[in-house]
N, C-alpha and C. Protein backbone atom coordinates (compact mmCIF):
# COMPACT_ATOMS: atom_id res chain seq x y z
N UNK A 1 -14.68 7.07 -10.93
CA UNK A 1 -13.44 6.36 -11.19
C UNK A 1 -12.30 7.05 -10.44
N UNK A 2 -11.54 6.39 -9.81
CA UNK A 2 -10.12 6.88 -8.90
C UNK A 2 -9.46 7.12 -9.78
N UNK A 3 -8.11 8.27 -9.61
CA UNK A 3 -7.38 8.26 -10.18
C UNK A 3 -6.23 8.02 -9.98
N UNK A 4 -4.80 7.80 -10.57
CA UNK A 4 -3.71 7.16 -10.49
C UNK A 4 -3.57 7.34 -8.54
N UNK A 5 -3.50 8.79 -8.01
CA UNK A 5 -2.70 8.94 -7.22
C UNK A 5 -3.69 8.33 -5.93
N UNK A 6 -4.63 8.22 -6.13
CA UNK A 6 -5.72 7.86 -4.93
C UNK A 6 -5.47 6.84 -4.84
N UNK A 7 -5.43 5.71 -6.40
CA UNK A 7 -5.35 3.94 -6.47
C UNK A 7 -3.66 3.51 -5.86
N UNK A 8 -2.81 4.37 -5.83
CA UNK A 8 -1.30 4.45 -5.52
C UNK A 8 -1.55 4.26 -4.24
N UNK A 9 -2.00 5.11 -3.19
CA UNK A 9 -2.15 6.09 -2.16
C UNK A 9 -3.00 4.65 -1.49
N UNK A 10 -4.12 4.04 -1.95
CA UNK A 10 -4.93 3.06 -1.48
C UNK A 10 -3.87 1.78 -1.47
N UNK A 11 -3.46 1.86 -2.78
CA UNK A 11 -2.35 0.06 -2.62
C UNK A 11 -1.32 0.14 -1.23
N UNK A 12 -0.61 1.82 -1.36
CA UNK A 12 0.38 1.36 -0.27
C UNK A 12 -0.09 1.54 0.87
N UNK A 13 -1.19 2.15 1.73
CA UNK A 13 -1.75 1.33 2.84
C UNK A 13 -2.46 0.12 2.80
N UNK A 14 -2.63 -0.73 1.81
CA UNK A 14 -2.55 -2.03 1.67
C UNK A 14 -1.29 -2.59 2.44
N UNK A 15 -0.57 -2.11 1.39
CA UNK A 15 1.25 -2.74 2.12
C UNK A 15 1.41 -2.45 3.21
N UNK A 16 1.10 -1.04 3.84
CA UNK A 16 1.77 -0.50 5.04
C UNK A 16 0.84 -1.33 6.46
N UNK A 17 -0.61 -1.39 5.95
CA UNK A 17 -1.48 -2.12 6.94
C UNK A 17 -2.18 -3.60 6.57
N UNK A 18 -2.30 -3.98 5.60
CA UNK A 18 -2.94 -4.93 5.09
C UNK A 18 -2.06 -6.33 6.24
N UNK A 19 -3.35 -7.20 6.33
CA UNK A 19 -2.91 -8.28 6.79
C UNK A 19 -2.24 -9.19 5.99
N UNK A 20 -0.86 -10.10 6.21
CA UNK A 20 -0.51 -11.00 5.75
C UNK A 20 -1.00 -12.66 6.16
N UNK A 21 -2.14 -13.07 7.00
CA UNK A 21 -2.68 -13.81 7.53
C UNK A 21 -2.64 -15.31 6.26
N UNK A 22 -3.31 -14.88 5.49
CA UNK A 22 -3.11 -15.73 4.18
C UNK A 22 -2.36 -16.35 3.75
N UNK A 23 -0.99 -15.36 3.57
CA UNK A 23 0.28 -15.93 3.13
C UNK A 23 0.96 -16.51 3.95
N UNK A 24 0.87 -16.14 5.80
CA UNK A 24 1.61 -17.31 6.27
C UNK A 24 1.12 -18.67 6.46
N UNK A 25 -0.51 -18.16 6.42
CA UNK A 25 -0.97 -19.83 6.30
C UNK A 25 -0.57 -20.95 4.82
N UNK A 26 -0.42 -19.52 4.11
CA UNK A 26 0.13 -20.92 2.54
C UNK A 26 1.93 -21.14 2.78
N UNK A 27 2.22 -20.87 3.46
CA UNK A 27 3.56 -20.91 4.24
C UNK A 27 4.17 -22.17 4.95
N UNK A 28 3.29 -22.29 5.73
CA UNK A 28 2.57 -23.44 6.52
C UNK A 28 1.97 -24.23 6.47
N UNK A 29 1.81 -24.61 5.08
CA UNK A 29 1.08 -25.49 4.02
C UNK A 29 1.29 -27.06 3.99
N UNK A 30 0.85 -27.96 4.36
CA UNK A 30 1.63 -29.37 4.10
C UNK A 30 1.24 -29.72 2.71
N UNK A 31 0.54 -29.42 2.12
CA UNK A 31 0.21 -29.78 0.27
C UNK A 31 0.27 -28.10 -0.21
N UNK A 32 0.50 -28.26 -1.43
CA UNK A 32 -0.01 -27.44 -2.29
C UNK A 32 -1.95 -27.24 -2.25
N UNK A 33 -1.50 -25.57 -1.99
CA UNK A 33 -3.33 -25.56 -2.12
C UNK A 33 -4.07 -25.42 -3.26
N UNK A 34 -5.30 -25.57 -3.66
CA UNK A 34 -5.84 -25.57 -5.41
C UNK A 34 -5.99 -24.69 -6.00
N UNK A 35 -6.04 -24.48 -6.84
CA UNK A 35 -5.83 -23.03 -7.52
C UNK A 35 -7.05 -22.39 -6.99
N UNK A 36 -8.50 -22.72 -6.70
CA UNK A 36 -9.15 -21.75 -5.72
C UNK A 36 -8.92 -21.56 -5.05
N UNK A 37 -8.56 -22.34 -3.82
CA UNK A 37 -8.25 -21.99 -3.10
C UNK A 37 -7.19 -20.43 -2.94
N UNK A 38 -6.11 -20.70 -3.90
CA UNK A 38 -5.35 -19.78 -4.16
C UNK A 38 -5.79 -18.36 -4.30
N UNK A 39 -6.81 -18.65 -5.14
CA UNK A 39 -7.54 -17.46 -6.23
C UNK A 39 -8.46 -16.69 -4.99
N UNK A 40 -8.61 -16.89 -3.78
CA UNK A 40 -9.42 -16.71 -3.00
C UNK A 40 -8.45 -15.98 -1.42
N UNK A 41 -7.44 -16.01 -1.95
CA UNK A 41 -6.21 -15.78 -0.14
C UNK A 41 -5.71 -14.62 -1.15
N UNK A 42 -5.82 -13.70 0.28
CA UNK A 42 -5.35 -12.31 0.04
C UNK A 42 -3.73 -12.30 -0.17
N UNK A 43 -3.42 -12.40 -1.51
CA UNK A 43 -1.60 -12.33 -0.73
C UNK A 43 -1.00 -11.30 -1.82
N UNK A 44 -1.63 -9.57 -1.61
CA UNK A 44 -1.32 -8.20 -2.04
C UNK A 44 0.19 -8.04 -1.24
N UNK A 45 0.27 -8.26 -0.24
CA UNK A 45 1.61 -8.01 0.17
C UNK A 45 2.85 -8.55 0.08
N UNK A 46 2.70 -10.00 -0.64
CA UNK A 46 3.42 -11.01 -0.86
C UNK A 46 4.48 -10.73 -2.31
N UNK A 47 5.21 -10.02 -1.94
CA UNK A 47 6.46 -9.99 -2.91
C UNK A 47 6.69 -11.06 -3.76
N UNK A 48 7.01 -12.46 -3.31
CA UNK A 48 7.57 -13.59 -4.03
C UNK A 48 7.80 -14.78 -3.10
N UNK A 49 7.31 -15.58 -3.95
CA UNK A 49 6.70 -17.74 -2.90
C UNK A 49 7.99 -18.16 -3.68
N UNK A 50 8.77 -18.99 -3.07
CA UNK A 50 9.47 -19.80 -3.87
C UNK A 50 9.28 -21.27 -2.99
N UNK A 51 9.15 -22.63 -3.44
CA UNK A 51 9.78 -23.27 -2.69
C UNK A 51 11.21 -23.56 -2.89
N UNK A 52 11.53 -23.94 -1.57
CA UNK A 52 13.31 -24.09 -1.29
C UNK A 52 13.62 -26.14 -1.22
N UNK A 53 14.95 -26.00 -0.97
CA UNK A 53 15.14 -27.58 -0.87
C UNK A 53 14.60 -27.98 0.58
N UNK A 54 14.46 -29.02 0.38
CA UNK A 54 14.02 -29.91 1.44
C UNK A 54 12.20 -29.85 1.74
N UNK A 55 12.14 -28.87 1.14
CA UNK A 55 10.11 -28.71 0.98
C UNK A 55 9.55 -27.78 1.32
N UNK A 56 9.97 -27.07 1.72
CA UNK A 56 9.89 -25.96 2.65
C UNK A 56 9.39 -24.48 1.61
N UNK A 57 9.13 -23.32 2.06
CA UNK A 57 7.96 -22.32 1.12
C UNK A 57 8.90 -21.46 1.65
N UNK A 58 9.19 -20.65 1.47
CA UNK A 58 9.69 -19.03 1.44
C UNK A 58 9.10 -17.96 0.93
N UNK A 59 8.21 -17.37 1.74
CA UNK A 59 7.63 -15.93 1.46
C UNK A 59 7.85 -14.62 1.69
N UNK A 60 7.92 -13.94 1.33
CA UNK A 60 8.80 -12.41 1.06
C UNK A 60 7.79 -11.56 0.65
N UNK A 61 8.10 -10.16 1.62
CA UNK A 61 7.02 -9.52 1.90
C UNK A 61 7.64 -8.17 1.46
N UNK A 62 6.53 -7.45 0.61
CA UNK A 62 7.26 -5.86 0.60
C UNK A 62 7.02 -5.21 1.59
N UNK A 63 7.78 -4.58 1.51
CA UNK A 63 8.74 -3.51 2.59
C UNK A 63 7.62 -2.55 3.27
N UNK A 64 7.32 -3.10 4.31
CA UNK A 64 5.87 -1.74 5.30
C UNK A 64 6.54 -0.60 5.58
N UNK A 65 7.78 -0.91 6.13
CA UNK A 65 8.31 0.66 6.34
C UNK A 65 8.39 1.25 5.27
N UNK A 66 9.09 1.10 3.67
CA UNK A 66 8.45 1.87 2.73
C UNK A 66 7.57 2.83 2.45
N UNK A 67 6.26 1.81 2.76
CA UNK A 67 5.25 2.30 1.99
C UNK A 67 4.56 2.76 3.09
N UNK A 68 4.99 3.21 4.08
CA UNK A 68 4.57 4.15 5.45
C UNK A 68 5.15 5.51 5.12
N UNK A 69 6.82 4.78 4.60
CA UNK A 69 7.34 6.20 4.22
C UNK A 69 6.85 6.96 3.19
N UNK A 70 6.21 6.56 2.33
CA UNK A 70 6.00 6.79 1.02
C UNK A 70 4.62 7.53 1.16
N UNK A 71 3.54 6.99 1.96
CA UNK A 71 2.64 7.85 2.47
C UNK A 71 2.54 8.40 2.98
N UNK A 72 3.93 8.73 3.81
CA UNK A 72 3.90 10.20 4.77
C UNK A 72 4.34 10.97 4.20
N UNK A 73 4.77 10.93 2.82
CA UNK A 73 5.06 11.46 1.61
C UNK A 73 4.42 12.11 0.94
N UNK A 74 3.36 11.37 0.80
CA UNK A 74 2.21 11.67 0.22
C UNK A 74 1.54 12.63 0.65
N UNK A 75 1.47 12.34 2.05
CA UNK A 75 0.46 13.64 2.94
C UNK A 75 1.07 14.81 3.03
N UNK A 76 2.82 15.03 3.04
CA UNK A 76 3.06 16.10 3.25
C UNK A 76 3.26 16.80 2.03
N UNK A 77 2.96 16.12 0.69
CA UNK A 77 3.26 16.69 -0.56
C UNK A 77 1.44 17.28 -0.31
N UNK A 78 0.62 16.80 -0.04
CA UNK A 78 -1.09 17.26 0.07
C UNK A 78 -0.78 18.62 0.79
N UNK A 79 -0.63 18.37 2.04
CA UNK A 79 -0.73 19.35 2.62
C UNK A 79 -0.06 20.83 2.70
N UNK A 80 1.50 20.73 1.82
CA UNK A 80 1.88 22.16 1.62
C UNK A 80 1.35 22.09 0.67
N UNK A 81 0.43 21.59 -0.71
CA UNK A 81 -0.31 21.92 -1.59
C UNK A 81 -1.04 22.26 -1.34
N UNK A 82 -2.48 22.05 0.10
CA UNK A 82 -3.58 22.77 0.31
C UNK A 82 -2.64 24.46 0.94
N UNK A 83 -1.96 24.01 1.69
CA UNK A 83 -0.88 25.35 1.95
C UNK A 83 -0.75 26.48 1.00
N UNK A 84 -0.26 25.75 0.06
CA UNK A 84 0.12 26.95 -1.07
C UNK A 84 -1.06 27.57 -1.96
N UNK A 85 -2.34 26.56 -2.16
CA UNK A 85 -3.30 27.32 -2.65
C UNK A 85 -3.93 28.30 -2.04
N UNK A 86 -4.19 27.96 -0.02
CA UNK A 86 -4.75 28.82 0.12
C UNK A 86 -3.96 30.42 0.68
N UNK A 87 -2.70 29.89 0.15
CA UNK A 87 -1.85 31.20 0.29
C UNK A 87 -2.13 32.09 -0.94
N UNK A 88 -2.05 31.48 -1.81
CA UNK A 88 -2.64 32.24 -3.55
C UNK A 88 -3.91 32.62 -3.20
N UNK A 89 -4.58 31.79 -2.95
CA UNK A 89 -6.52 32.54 -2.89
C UNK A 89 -6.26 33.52 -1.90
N UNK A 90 -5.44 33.57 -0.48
CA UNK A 90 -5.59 34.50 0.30
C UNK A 90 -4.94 36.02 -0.73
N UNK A 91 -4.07 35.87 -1.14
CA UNK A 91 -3.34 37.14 -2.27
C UNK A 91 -4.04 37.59 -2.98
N UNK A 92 -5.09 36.42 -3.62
CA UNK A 92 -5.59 37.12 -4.91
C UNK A 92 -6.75 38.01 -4.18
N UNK A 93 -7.58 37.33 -3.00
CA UNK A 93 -8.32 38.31 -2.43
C UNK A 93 -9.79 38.33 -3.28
N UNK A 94 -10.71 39.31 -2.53
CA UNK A 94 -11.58 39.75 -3.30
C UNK A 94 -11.32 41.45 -2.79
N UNK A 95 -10.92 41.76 -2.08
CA UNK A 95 -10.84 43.48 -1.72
C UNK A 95 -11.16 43.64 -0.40
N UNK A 96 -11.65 42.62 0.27
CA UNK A 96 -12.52 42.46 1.08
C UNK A 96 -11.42 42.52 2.50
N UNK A 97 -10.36 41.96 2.51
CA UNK A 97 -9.10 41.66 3.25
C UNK A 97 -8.80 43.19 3.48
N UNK A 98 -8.19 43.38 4.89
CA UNK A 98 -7.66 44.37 5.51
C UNK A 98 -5.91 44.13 5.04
């Protein structure tokens, strides 16, 4: 089982890379599509569908630069953490260190 920060870490390269292919095709829609249809189109990145006047779909996408930022976030919070442990294991030593 994943835990919080891995399933976090997995959604926002969803956002940051995931295709929106889906959602502009329901965008581009001349009918409403069926609820399988629906139940079946990837639309993880899709913020919020409204239709507008005159007939028309409006789709809104969360923010990729975000969640690029947010995972380069991520990595550099990892990496002075592997940093700092193996600065402690190097201190604590076994005797063995010059």
């Amino acid at each position: 089982m994943k835990d919080k920060t891995e399933r976090a870490i997995e959604g926002l390269e969803q956002l940051a890379f995931g295709k929106v292919n889906d959602a502009v095709r329901l965008a581009f829609c001349e009918e409403v599509p069926s609820v399988q249809t629906l139940a079946r189109m990837d639309l993880f990145n899709v913020s919020s569908i409204k239709r507008v006047k005159g007939g028309g779909v409006e789709v809104q996408f969360f923010d990729r630069q975000k969640a690029l930022e947010r995972l380069y976030e991520y990595a550099r919070e990892g990496a002075s953490g592997r940093t700092a442990e193996s600065l402690l294991e190097a201190l604590a030593g076994d005797g063995d260190a010059v």
